[in-house]
Structure formats: C-alpha cells, structure tokens
C-alpha atoms as a PDB file:
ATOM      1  CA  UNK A   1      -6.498 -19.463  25.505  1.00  0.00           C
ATOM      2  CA  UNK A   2      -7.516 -17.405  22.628  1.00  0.00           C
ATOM      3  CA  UNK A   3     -11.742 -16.168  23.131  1.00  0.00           C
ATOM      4  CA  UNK A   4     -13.421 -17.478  20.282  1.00  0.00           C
ATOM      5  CA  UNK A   5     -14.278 -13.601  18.350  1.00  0.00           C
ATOM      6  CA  UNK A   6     -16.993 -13.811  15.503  1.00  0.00           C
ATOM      7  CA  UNK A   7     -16.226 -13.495  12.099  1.00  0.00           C
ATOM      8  CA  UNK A   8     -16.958 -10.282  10.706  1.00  0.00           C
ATOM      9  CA  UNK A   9     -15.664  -8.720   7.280  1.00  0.00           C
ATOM     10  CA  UNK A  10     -13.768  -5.246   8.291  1.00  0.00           C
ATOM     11  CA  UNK A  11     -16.113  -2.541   6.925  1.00  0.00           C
ATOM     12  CA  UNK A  12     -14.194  -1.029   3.815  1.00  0.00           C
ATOM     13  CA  UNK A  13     -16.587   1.689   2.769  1.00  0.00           C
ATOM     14  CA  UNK A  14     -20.545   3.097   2.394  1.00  0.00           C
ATOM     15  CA  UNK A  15     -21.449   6.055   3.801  1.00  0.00           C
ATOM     16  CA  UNK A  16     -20.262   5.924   7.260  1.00  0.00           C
ATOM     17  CA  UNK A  17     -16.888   5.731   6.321  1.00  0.00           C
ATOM     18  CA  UNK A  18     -17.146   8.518   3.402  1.00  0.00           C
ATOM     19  CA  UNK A  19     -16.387  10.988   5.915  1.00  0.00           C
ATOM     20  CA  UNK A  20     -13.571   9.467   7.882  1.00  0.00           C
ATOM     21  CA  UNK A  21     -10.746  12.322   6.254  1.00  0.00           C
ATOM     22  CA  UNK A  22     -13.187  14.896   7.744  1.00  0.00           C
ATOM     23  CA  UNK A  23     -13.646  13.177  10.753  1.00  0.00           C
ATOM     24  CA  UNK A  24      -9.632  13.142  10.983  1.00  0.00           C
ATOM     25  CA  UNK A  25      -9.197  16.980  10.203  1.00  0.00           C
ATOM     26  CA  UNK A  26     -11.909  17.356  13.251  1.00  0.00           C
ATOM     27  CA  UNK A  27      -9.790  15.201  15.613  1.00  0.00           C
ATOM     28  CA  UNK A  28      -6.486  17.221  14.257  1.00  0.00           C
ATOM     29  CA  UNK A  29      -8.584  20.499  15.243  1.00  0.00           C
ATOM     30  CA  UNK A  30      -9.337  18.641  19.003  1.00  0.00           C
ATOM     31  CA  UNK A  31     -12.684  17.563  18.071  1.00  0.00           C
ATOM     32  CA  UNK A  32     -13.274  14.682  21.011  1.00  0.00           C
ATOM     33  CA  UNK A  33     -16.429  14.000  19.669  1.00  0.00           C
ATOM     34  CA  UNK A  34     -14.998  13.084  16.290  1.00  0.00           C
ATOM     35  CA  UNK A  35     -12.174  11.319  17.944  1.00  0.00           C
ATOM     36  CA  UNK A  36     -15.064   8.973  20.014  1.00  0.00           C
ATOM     37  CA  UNK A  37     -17.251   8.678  16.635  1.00  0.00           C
ATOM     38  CA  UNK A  38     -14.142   7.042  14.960  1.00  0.00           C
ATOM     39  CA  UNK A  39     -13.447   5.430  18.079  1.00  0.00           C
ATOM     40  CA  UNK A  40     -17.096   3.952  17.488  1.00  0.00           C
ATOM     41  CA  UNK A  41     -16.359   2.681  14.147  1.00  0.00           C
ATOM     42  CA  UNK A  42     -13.264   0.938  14.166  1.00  0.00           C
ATOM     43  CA  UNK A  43     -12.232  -0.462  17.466  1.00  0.00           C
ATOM     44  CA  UNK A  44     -13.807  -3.786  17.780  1.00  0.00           C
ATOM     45  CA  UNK A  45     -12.360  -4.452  13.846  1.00  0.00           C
ATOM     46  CA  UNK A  46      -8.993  -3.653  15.549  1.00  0.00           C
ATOM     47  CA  UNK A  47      -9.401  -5.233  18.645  1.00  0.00           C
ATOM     48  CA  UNK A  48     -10.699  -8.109  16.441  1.00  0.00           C
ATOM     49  CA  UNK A  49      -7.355  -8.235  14.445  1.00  0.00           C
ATOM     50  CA  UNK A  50      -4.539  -8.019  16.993  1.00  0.00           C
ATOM     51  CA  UNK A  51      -6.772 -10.604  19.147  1.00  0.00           C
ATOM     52  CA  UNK A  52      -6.114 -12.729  16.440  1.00  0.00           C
ATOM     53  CA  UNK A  53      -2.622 -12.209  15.851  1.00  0.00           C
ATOM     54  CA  UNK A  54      -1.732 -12.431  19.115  1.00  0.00           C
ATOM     55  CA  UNK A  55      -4.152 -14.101  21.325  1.00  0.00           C
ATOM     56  CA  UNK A  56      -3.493 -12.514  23.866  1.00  0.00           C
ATOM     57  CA  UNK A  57      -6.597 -10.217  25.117  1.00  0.00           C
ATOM     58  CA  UNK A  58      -4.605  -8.037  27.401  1.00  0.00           C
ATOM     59  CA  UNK A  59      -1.543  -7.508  24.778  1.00  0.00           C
ATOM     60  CA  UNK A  60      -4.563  -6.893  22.235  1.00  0.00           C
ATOM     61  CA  UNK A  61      -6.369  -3.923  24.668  1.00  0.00           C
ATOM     62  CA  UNK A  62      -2.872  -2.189  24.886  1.00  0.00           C
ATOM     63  CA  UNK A  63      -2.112  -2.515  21.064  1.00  0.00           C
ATOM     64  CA  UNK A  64      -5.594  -1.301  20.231  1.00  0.00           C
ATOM     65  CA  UNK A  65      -5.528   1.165  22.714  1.00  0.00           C
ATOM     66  CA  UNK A  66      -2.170   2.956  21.646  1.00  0.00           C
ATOM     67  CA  UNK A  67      -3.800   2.801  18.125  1.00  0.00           C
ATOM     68  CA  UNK A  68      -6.348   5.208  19.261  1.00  0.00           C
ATOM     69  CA  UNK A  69      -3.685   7.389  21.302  1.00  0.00           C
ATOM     70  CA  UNK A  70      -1.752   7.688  17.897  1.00  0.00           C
ATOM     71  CA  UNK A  71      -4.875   9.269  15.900  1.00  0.00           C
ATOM     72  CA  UNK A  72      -5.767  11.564  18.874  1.00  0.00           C
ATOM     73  CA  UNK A  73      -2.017  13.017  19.081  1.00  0.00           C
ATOM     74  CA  UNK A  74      -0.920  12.271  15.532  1.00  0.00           C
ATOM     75  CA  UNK A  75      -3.997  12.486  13.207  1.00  0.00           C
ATOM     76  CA  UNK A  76      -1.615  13.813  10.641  1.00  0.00           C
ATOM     77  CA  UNK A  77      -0.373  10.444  10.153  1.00  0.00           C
ATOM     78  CA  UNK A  78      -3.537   8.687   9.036  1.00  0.00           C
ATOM     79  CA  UNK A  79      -3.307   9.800   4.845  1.00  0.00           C
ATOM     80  CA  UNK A  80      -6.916   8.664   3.522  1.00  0.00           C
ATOM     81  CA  UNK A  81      -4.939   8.555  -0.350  1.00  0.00           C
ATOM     82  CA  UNK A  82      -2.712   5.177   0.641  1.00  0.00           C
ATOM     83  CA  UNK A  83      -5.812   3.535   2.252  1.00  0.00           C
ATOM     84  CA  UNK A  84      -8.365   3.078   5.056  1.00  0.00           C
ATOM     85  CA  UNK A  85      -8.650   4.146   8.391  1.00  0.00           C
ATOM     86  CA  UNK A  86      -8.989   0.908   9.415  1.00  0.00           C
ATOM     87  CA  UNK A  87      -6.096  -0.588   8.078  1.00  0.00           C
ATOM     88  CA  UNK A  88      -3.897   2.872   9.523  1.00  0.00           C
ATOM     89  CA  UNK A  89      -5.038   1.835  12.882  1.00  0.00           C
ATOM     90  CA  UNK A  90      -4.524  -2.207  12.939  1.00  0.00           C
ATOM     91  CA  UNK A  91      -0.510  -1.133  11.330  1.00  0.00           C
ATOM     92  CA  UNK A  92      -0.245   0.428  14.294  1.00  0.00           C
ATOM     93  CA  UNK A  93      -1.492  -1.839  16.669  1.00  0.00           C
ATOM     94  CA  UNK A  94       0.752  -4.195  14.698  1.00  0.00           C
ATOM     95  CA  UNK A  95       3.303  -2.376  15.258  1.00  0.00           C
ATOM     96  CA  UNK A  96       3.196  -2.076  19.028  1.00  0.00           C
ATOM     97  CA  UNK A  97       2.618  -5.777  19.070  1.00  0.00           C
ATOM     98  CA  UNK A  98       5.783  -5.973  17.109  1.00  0.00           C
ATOM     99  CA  UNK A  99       7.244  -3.741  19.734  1.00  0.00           C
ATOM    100  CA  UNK A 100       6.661  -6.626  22.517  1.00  0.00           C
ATOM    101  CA  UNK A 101       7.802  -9.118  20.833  1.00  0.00           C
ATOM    102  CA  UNK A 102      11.338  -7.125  20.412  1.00  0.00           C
ATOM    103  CA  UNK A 103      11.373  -6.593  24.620  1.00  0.00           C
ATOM    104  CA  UNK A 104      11.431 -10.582  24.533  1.00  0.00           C
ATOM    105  CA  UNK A 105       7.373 -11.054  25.670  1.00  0.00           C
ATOM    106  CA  UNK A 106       7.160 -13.549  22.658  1.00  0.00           C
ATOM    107  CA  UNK A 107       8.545 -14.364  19.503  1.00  0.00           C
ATOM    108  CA  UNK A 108       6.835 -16.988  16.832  1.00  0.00           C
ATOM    109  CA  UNK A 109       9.414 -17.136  13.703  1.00  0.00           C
ATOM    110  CA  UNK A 110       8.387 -17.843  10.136  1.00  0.00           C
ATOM    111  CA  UNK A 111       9.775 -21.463   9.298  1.00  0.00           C
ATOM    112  CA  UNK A 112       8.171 -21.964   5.724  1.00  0.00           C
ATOM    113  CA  UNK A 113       7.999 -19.136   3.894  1.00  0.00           C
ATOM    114  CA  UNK A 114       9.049 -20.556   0.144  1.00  0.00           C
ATOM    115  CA  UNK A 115       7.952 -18.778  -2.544  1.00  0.00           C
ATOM    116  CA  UNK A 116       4.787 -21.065  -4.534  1.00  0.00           C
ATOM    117  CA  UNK A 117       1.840 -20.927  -6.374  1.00  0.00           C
ATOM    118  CA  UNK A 118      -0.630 -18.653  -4.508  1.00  0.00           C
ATOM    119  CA  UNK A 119      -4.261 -18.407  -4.856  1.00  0.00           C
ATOM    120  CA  UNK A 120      -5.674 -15.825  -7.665  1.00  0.00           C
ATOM    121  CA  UNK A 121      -7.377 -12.775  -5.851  1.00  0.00           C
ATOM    122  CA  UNK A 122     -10.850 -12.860  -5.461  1.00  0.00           C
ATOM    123  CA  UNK A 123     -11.118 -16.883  -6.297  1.00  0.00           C
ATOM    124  CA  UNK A 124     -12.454 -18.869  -3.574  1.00  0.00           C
ATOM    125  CA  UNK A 125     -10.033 -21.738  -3.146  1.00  0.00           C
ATOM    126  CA  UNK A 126     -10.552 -25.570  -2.009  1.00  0.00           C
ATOM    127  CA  UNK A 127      -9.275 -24.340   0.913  1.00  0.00           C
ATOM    128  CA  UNK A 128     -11.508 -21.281   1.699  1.00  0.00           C
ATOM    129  CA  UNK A 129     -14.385 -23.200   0.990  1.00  0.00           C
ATOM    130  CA  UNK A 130     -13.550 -25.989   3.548  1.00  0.00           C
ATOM    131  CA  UNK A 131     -13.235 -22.785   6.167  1.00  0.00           C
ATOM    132  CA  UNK A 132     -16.621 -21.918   5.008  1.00  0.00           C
ATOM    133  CA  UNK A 133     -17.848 -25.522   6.182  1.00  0.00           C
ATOM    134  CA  UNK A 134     -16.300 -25.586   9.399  1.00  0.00           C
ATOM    135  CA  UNK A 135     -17.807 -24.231  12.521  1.00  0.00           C
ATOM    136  CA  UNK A 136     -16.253 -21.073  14.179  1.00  0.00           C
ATOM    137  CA  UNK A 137     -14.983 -22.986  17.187  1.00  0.00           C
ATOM    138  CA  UNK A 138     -13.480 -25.271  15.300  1.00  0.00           C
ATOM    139  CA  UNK A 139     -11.572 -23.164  13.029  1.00  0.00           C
ATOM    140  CA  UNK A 140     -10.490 -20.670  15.899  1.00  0.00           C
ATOM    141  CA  UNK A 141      -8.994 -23.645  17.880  1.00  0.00           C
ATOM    142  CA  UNK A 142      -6.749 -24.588  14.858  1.00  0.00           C
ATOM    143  CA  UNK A 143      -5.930 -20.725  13.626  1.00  0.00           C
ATOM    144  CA  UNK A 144      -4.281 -20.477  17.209  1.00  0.00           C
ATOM    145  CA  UNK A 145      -2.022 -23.319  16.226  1.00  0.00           C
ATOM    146  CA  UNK A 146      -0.616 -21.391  13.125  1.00  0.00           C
ATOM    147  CA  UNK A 147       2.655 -19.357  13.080  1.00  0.00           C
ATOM    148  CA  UNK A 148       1.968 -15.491  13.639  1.00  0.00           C
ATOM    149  CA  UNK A 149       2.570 -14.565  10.112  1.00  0.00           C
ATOM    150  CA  UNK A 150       0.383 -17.133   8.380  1.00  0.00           C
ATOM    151  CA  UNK A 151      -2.002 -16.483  11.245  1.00  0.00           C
ATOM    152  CA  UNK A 152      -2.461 -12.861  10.760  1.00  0.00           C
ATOM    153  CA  UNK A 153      -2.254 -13.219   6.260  1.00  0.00           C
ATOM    154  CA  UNK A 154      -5.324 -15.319   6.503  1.00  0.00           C
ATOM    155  CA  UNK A 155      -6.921 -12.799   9.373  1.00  0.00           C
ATOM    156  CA  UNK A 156      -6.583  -9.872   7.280  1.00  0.00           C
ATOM    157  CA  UNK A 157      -7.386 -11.740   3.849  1.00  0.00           C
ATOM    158  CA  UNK A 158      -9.893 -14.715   4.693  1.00  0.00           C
ATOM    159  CA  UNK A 159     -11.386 -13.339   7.914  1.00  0.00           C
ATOM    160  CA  UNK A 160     -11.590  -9.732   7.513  1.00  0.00           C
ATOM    161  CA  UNK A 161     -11.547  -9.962   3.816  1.00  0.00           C
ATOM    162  CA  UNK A 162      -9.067  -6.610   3.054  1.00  0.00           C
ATOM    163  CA  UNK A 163      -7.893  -6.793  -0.222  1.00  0.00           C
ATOM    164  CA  UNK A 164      -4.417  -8.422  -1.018  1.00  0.00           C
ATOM    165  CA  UNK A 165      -3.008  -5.255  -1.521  1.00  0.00           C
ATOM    166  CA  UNK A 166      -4.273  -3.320   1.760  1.00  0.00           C
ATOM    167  CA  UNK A 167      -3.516  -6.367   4.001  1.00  0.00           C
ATOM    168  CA  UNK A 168       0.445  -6.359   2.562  1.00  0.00           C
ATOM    169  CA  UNK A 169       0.711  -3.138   3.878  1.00  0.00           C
ATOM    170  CA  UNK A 170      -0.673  -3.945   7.400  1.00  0.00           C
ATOM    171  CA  UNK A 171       1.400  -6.964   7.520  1.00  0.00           C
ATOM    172  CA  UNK A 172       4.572  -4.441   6.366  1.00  0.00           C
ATOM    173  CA  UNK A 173       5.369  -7.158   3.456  1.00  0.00           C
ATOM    174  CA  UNK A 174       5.871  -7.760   0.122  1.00  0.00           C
ATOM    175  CA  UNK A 175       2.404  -8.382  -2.312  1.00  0.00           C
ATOM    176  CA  UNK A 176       3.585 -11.413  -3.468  1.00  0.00           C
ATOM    177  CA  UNK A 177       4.926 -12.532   0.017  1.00  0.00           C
ATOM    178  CA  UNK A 178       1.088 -11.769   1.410  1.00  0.00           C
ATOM    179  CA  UNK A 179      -0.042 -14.338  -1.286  1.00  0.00           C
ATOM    180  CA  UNK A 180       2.575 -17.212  -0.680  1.00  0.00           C
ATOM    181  CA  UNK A 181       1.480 -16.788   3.158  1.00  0.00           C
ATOM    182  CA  UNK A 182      -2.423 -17.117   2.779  1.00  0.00           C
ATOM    183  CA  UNK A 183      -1.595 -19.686   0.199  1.00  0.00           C
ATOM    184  CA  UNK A 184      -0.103 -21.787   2.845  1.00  0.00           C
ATOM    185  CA  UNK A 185      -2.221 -20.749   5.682  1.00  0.00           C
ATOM    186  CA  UNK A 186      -5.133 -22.275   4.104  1.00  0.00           C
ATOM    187  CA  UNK A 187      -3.400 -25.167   3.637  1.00  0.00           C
ATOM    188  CA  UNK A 188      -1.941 -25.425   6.830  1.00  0.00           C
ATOM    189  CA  UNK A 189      -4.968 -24.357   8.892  1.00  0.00           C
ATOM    190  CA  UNK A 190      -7.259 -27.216   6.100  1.00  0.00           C
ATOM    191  CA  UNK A 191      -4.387 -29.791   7.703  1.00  0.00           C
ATOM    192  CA  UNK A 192      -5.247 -28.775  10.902  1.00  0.00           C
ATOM    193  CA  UNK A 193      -8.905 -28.900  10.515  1.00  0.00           C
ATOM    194  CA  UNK A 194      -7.789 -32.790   9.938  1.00  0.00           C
ATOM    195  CA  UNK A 195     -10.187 -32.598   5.910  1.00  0.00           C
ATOM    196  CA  UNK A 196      -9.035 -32.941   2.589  1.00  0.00           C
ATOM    197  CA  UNK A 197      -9.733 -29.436   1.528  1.00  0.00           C
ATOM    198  CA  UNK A 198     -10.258 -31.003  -1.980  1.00  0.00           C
ATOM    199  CA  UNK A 199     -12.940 -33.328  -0.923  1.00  0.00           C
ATOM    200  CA  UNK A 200     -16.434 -31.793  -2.031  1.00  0.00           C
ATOM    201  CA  UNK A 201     -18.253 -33.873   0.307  1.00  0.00           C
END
C-alpha cells in the first residue's frame, strides 16, 4: 500500500537553486560536497515523485537512488538551458522505473488516451478545486487507483505543480498528450473521490 507523502509544490527556483549549474560543474570537478548539497535539495521531491508513480517505496529508493548515481558519474548530462535540476533527476528515475517495468516487474497500460478538450494552463478547473477540498488521505487512496500515466500527469502538474511544458518532458510525451492526460486524471480521480466536481457545495 502506497504511504500517504504530503503534498508539496517541487521547488522551481529562488536563490537556492540559482546556483545549481555551478553546483553541477563542482560535482563534474569531484566536488562531494556539492554532490551532497544537491543531494540535500532535491531528493525527497524525487523520492516524492516516483513514490507516486509507482507506489512502490522500495522500487522508488532504487529509482531515486540511481538518479543521484547518474549526476555523480554523468554531471555532463544535466544541461541547466532545457530545464531544472529537478525535473533532470525525476526523468531519470522515470526512466529506471521504466526500465522495471520492461524486465516484466509490472506493467499498467494506458486504456483511454483520446485526444479532448484539456484544461487551459494555469486555470484552476472544477476538478482541481474539488482536490483542493478533499483531505490528503482521501485523495492518495484514490490517486493509487489511477493508471500510471494519468497518475504521474496529475503528480507532476496538480501535485508538484511543474509547468505543462517541463512535466511533458519528464513524462517523455507529447505537450498536448500531457494536457489530454491531466484533463482526464482530474476527472477520473473527481469520479473516484465519488463528488460531482461541478458541485460548488
């Protein structure tokens, strides 16, 4: 059974993470005191994510864990011009998740993936607001119940709150596809919740 994890927005800049391409170049140079600073920073946000992608705490360790072994032997690969640390380290994590899945640990196909009318960016929808209502037991237990994919488009959108564009490339899909899949995550996961998300009251 998936912990229940707080809901925290994924820190996407200030001053801590103004130095993060320095911090990088340090690591590159064998800086282990960099490398445990940005350790510091971002692993509970990645831990965070591939917990709920997976739900799998001991799947989510190793995933976050060979994020971190990526940066320490291939810093070169984080490039601070196509986005965030952050969202560097959960594709990988994603990735090795990915890689599990492929060995046959698990597999969770999209079913209903149709392209439809998606939420504008930055609009709080019906359904948003009705996750805002809802206690954070309540809306873990039902986010479990989604499919992987809408699972993780409305963990990286509504939970971490990454821009649409950022959390397409973490999810290794299309812009438009990352809209039609929090569109009907927050329908799916209001459904679950067992409320109208269009009743006010």
């Amino acid at each position: 059974m998936m912990p229940l994890v707080p809901f925290v927005a994924w820190s996407t800049g200030g001053p801590a993470q103004a130095d993060t391409a320095a911090l990088v170049a340090q690591v590159a140079a064998g800086d282990s005191a960099a490398l445990a600073e940005l350790y510091r920073r971002e692993v509970a946000a990645v831990y965070r994510y591939a917990l709920a992608f997976c739900g799998n705490p001991g799947w989510s360790a190793d995933a976050t864990q060979e994020a971190f072994v990526a940066l320490a032997t291939r810093p070169q690969g984080f490039d601070a011009t196509r986005g965030s640390l952050g969202a560097y380290l959960a594709g990988v994590a994603r990735h090795a998740l990915a890689a599990r899945w492929r060995e046959g640990f698990a597999a969770q196909p999209l079913t209903d993936d149709e392209p439809t009318e998606g939420d504008a960016e930055g609009t709080a929808s019906p359904e948003t607001l009705l996750l805002q209502r809802q206690s954070s037991d309540e809306v873990w237990a039902a986010l479990r119940r989604l499919p992987a994919p809408f699972r993780e488009a409305l963990v990286l959108v509504d939970l971490q709150e990454r821009p649409y564009a950022e959390a397409a490339r973490i999810a290794g899909i299309e812009l438009n596809t990352l809209r039609t899949r929090v569109h009907r995550a927050r329908l799916k996961l209001a459904a679950l919740l067992g409320a109208d998300p269009r009743d006010p009251s």
